[in-house]
N, C-alpha and C. Protein backbone atom coordinates (compact mmCIF):
# COMPACT_ATOMS: atom_id res chain seq x y z
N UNK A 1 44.62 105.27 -10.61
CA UNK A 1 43.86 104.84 -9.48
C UNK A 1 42.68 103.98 -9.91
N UNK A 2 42.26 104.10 -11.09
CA UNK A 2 41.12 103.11 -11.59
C UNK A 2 41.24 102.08 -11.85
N UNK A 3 42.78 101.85 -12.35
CA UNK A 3 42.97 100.64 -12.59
C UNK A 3 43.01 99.86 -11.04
N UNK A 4 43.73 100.13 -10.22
CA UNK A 4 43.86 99.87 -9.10
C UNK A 4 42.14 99.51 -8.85
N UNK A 5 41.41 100.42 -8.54
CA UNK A 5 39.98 99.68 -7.83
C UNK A 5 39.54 98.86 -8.65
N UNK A 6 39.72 98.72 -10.33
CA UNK A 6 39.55 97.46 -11.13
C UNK A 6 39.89 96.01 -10.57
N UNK A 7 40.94 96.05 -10.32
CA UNK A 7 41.72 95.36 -9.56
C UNK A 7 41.45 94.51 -8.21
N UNK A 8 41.24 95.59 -7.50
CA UNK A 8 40.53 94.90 -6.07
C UNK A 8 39.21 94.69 -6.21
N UNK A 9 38.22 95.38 -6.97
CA UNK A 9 36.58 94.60 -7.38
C UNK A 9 36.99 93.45 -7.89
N UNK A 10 37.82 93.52 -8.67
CA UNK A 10 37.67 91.82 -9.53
C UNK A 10 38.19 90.77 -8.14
N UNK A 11 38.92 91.22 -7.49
CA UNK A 11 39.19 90.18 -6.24
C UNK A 11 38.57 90.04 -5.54
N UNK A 12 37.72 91.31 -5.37
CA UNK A 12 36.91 90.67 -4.13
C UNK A 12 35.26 90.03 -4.90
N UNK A 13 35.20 90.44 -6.38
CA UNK A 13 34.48 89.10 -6.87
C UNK A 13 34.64 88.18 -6.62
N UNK A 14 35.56 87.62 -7.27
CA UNK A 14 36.07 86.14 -7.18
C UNK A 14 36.28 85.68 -5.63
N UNK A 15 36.15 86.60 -4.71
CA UNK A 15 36.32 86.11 -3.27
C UNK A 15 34.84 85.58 -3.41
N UNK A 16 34.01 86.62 -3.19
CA UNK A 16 32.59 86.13 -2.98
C UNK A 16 32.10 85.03 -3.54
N UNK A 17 32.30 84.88 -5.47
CA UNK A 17 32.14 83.69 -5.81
C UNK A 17 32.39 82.29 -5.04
N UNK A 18 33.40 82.54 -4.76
CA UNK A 18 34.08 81.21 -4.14
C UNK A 18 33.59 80.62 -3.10
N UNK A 19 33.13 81.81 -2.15
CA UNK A 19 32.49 81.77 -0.80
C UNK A 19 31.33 81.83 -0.59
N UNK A 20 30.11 81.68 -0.61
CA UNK A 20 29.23 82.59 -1.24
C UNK A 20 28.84 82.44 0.43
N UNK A 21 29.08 81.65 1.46
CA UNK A 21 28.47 81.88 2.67
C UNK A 21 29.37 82.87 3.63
N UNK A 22 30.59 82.89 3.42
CA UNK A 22 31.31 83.96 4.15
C UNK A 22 31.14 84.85 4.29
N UNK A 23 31.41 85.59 5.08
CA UNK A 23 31.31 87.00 5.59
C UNK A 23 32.73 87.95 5.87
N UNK A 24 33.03 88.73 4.95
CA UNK A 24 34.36 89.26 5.13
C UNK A 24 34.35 90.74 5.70
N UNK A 25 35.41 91.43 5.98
CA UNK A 25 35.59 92.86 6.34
C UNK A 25 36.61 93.15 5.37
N UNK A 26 36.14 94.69 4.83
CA UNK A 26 36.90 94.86 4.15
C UNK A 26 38.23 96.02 4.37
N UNK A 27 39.24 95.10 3.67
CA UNK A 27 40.55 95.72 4.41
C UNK A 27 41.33 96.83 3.39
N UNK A 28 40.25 97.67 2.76
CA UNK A 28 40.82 98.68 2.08
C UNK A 28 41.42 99.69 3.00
N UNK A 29 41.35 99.99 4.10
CA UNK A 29 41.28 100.94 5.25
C UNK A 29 42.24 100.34 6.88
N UNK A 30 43.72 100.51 6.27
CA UNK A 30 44.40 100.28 7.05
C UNK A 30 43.99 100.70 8.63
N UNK A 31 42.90 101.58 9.46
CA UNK A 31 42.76 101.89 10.57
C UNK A 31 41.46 100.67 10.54
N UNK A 32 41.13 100.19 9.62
CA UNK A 32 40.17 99.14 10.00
C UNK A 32 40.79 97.84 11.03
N UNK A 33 41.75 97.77 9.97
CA UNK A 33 42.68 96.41 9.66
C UNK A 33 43.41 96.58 11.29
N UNK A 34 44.07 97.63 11.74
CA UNK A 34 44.21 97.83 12.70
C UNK A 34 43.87 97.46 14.08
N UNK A 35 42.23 98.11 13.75
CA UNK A 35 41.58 98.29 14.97
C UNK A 35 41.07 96.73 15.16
N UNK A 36 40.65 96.00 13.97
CA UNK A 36 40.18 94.93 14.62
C UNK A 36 41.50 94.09 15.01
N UNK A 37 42.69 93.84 14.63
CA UNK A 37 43.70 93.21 15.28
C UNK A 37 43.98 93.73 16.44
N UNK A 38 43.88 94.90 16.73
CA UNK A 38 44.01 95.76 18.23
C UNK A 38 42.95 95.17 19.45
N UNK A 39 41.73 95.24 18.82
CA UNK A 39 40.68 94.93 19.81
C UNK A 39 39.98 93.66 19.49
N UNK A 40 39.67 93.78 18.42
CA UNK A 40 39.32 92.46 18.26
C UNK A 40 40.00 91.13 17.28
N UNK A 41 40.75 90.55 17.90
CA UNK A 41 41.49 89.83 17.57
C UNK A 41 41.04 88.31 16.81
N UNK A 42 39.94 88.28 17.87
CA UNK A 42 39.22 86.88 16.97
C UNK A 42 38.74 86.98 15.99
N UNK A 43 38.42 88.52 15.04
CA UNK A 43 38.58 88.68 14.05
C UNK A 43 38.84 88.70 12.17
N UNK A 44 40.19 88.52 13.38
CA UNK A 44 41.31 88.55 12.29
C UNK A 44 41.55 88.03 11.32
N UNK A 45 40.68 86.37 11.07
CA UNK A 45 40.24 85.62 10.24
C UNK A 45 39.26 86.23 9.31
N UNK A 46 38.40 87.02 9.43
CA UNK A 46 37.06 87.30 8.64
C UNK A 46 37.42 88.49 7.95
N UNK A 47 39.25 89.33 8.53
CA UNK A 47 39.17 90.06 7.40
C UNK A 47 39.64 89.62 5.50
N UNK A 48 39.38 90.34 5.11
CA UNK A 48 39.44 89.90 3.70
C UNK A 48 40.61 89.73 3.17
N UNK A 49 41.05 88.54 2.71
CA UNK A 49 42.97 88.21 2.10
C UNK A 49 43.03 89.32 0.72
N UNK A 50 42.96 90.38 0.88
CA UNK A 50 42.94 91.41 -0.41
C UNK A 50 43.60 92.60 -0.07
N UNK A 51 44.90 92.98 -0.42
CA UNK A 51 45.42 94.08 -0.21
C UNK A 51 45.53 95.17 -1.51
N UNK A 52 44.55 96.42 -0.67
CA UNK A 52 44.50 97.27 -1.87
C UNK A 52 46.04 98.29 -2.23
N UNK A 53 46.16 98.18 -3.72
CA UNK A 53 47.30 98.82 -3.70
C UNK A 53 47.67 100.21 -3.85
């Protein structure tokens, strides 16, 4: 499992690097990921392209 959160920190480094003005949600938490496609749909863009494994 450590390697795994190794894994998604280093991605969502290199997200931030890249971006440094964006604002993401983070989609470790499939009822997150959910709820904002459920309700809030306009969203859906700002969550984070990072799937934890």
């Amino acid at each position: 499992m450590a390697f795994g959160a190794d894994l998604v920190s280093e991605r969502y480094r290199r997200l931030f690097e890249k971006d440094t003005n964006g604002h993401y949600i983070a989609t470790s938490c499939p009822a997150i990921v959910n709820y904002v496609e459920r309700y809030y749909p306009a969203l859906v863009d700002a969550l984070a392209p990072i799937v934890s494994p």
